[in-house]
N, C-alpha and C. Protein backbone atom coordinates (compact mmCIF):
# COMPACT_ATOMS: atom_id res chain seq x y z
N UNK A 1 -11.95 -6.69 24.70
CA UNK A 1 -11.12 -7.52 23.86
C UNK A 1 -11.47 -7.26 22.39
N UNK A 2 -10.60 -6.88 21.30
CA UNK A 2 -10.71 -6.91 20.12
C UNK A 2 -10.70 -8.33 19.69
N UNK A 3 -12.29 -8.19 18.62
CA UNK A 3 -11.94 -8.95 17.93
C UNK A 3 -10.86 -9.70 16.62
N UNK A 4 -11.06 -11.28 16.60
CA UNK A 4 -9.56 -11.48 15.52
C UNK A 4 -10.51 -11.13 14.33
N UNK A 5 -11.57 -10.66 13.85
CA UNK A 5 -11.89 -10.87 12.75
C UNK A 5 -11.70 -8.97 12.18
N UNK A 6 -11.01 -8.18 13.20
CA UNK A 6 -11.24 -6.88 12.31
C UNK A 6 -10.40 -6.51 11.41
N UNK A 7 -11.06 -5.97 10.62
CA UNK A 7 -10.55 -5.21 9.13
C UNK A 7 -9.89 -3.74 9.11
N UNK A 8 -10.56 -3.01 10.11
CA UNK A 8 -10.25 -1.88 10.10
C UNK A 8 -9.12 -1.58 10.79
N UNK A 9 -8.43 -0.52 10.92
CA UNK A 9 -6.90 0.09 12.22
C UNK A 9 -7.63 0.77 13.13
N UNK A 10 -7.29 0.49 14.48
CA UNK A 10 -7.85 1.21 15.54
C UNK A 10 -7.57 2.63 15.04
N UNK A 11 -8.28 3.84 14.92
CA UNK A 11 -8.56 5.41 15.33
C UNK A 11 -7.86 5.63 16.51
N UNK A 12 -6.69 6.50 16.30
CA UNK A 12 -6.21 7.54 17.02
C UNK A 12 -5.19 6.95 18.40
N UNK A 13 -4.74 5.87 17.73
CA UNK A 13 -3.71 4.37 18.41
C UNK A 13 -2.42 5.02 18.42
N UNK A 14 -1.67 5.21 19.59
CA UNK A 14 -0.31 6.07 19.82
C UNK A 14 0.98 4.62 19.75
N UNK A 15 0.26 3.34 19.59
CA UNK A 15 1.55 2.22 19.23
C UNK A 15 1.93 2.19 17.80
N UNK A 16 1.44 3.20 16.72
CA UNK A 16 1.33 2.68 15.53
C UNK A 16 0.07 2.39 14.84
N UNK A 17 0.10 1.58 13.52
CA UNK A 17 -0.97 1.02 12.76
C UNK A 17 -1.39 0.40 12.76
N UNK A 18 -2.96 0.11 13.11
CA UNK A 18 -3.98 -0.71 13.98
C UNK A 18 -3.33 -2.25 13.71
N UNK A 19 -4.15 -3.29 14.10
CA UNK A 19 -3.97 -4.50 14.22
C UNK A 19 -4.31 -4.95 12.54
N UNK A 20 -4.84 -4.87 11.91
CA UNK A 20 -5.48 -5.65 10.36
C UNK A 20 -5.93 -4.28 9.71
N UNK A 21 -5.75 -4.06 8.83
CA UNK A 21 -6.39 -3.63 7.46
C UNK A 21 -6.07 -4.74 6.52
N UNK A 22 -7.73 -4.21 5.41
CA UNK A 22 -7.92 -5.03 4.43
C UNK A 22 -7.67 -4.44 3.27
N UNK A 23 -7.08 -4.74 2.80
CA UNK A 23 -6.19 -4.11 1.54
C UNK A 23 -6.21 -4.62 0.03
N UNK A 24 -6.33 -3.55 -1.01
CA UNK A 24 -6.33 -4.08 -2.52
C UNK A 24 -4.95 -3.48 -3.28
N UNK A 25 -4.49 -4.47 -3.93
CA UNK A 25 -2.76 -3.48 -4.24
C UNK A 25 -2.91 -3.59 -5.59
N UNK A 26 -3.10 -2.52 -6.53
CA UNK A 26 -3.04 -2.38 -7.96
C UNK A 26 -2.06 -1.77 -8.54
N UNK A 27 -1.60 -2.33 -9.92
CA UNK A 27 -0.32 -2.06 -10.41
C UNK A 27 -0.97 -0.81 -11.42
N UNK A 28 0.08 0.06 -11.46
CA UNK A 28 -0.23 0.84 -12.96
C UNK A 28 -0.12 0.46 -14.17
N UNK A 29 -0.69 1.11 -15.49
CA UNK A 29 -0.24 0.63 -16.74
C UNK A 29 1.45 1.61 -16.54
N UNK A 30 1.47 2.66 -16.58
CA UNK A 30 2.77 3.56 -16.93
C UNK A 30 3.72 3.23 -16.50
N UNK A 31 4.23 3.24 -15.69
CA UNK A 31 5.37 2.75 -15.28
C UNK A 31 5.85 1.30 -14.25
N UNK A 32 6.14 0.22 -14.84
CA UNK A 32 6.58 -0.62 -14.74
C UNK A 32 7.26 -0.95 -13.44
N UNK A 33 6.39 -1.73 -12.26
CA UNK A 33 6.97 -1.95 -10.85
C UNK A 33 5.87 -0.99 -10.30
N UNK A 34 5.30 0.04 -10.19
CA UNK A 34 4.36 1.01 -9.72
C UNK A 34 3.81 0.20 -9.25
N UNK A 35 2.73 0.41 -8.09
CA UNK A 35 2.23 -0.34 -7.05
C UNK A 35 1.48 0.32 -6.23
N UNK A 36 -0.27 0.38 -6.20
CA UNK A 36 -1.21 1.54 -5.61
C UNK A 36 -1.53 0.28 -4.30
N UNK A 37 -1.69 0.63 -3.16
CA UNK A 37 -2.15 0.01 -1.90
C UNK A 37 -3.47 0.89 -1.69
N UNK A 38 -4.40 0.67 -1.46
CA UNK A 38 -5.66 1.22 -0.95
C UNK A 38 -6.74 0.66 0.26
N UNK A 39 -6.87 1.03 1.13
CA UNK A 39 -7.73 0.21 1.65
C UNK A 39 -9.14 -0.78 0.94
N UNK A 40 -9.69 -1.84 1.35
CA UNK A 40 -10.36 -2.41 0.75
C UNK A 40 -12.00 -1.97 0.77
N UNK A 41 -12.22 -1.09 1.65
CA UNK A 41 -13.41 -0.54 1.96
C UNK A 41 -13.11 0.97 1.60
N UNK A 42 -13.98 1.37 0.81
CA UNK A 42 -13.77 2.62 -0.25
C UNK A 42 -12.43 2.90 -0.67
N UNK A 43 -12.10 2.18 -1.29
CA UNK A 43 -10.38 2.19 -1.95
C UNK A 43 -9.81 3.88 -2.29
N UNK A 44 -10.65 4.09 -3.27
CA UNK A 44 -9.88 5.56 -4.13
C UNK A 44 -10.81 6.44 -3.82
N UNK A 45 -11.26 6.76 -2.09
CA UNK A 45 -12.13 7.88 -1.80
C UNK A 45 -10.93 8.72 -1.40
N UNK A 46 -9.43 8.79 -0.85
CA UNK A 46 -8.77 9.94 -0.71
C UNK A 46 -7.66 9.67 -1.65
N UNK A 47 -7.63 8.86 -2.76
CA UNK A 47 -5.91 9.14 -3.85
C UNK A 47 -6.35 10.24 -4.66
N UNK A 48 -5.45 10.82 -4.80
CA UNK A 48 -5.09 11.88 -5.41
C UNK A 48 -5.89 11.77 -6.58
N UNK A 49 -6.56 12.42 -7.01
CA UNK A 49 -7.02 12.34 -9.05
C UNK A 49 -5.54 12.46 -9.13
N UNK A 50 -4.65 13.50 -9.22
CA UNK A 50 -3.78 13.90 -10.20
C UNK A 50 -2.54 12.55 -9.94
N UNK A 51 -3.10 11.58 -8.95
CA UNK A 51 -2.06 10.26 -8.60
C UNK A 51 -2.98 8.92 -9.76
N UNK A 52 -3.99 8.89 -9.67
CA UNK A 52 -4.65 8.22 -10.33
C UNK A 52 -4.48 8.16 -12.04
N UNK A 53 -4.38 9.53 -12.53
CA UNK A 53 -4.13 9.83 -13.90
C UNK A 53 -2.90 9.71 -14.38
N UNK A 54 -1.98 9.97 -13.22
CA UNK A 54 -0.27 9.43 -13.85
C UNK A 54 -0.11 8.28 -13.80
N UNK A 55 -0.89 7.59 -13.10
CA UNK A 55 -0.87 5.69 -13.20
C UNK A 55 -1.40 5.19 -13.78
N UNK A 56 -2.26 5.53 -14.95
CA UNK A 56 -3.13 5.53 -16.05
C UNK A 56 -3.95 3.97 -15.16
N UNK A 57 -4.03 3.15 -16.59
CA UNK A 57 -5.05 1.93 -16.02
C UNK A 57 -5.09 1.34 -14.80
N UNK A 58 -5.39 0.74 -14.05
CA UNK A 58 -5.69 0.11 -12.45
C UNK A 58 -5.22 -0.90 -12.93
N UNK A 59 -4.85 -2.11 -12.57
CA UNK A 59 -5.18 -3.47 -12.54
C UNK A 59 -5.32 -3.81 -11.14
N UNK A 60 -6.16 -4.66 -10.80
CA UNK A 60 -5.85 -5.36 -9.08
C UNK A 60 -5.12 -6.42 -9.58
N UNK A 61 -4.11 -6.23 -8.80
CA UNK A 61 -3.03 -7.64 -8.61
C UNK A 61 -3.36 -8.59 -7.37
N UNK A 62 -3.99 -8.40 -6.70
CA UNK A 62 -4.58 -9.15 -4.99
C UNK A 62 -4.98 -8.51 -4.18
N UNK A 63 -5.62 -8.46 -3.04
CA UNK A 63 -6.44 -8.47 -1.84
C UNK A 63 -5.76 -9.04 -1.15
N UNK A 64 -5.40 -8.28 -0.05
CA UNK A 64 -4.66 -9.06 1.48
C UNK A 64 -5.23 -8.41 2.38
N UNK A 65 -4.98 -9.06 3.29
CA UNK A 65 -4.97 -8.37 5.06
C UNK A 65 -3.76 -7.90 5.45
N UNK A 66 -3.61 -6.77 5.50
CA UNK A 66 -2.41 -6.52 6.40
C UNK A 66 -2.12 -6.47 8.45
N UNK A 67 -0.90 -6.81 8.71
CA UNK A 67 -1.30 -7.05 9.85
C UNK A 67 0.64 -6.64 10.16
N UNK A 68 0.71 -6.22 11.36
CA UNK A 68 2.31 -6.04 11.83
C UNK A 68 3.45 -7.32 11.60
N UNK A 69 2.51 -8.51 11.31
CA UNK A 69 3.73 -9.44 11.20
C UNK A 69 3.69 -10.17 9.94
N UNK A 70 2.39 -9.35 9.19
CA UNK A 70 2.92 -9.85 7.64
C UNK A 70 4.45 -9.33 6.97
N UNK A 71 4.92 -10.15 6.03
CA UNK A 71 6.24 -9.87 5.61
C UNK A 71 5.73 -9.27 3.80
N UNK A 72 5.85 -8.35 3.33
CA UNK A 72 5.99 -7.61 2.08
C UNK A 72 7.17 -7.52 1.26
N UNK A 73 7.42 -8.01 -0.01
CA UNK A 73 8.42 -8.54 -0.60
C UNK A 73 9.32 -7.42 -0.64
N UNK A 74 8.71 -5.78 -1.23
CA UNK A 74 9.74 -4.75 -1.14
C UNK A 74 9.39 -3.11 -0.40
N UNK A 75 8.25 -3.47 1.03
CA UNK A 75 7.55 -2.14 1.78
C UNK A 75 7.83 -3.32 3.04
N UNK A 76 8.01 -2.07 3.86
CA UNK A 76 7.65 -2.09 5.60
C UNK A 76 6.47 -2.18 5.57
N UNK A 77 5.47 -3.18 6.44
CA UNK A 77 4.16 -3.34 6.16
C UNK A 77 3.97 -2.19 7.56
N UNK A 78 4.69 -2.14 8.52
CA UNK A 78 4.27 -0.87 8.97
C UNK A 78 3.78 0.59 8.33
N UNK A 79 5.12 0.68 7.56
CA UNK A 79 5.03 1.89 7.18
C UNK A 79 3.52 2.10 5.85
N UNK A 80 3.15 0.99 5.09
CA UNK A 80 2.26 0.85 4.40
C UNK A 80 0.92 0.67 4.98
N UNK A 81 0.71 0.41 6.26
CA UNK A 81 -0.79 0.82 7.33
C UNK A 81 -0.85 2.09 7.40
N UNK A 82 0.60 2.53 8.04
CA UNK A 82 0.43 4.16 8.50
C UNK A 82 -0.02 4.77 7.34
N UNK A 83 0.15 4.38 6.53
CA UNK A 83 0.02 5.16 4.89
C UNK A 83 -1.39 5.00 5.01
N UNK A 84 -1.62 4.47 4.57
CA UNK A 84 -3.28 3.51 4.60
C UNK A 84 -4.42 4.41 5.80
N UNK A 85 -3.96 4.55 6.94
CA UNK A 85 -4.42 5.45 7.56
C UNK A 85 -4.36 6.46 7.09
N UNK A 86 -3.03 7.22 7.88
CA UNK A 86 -2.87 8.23 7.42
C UNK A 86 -3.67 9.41 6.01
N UNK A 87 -2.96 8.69 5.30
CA UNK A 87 -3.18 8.89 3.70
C UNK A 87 -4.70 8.49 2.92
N UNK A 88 -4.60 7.41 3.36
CA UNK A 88 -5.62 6.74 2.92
C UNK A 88 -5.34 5.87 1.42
N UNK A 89 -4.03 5.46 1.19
CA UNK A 89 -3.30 5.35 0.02
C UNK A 89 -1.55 4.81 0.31
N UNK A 90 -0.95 3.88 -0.31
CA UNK A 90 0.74 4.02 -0.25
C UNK A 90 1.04 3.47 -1.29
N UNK A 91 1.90 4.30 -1.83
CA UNK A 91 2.40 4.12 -3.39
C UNK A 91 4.10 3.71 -3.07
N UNK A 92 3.92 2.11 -3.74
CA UNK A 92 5.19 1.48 -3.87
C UNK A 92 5.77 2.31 -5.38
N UNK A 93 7.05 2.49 -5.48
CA UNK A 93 7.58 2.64 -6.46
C UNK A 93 8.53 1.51 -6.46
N UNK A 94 9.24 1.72 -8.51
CA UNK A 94 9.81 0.43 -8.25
C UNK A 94 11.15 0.93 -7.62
N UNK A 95 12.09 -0.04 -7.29
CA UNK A 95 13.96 0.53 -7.13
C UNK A 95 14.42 1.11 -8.40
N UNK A 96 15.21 2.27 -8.07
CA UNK A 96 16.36 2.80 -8.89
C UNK A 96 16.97 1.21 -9.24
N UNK A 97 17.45 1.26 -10.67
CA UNK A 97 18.18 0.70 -11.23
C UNK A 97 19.73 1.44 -12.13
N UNK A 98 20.84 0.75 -11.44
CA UNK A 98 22.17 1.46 -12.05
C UNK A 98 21.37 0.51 -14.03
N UNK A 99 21.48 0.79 -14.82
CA UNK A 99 21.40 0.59 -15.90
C UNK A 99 22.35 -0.21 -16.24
N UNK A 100 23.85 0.33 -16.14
CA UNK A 100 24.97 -0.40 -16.56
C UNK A 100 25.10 -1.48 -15.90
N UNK A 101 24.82 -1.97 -14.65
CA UNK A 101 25.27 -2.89 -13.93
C UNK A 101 24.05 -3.70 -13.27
N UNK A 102 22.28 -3.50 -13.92
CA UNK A 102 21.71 -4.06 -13.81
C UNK A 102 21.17 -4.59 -12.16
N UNK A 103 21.66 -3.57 -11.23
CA UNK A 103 21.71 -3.46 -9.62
C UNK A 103 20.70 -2.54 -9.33
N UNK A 104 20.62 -2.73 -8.43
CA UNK A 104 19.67 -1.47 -7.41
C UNK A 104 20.40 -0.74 -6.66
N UNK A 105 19.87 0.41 -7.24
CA UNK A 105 21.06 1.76 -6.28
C UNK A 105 20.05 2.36 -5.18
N UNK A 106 20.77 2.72 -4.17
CA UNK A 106 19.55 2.70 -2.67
C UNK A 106 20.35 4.14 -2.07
């Protein structure tokens, strides 16, 4: 039986992205809406330098747990574990904006 208290994603799980990761989500200075996800246990041991330097300053905006039935205002929290695994990293960008009409073009 897994415990409820884990942090980490099960290794090498064919349903998807483990049960909980613990997660830190930092905004960039450069571009406005940018959004770094990292795991919470060695955060920026696999982002990119050359991802780090186009996002100039860090800020942490919060610490969460992620889990399959958390809800994320604008990411699939699936697809942001697999990242997290995977990657070791998932970079929200913000939406295309039509300019003239102040909408989101998708």
């Amino acid at each position: 039986m897994k415990s409820p208290n884990r942090r980490d994603a099960a290794a090498g799980s064919d349903s998807g992205p483990g049960e909980r990761i613990a997660a830190q989500v930092y905004k960039g200075a450069r571009r406005e809406g940018t959004y770094l996800f990292v795991p919470a246990r060695d955060p920026f041991a696999r982002v990119p330098p050359a991802l780090l330097e186009a996002m100039g300053r860090l800020e942490l905006v919060v610490e969460v747990e992620l889990h399959r039935e958390r809800r994320l205002a604008q990411q699939d929290v699936k697809a942001v574990m697999r990242n997290l695994e995977d990657k070791g990293y998932h970079l929200q960008m913000p939406p295309a904006a039509d300019a003239r009409h102040g909408r989101s073009v998708h």
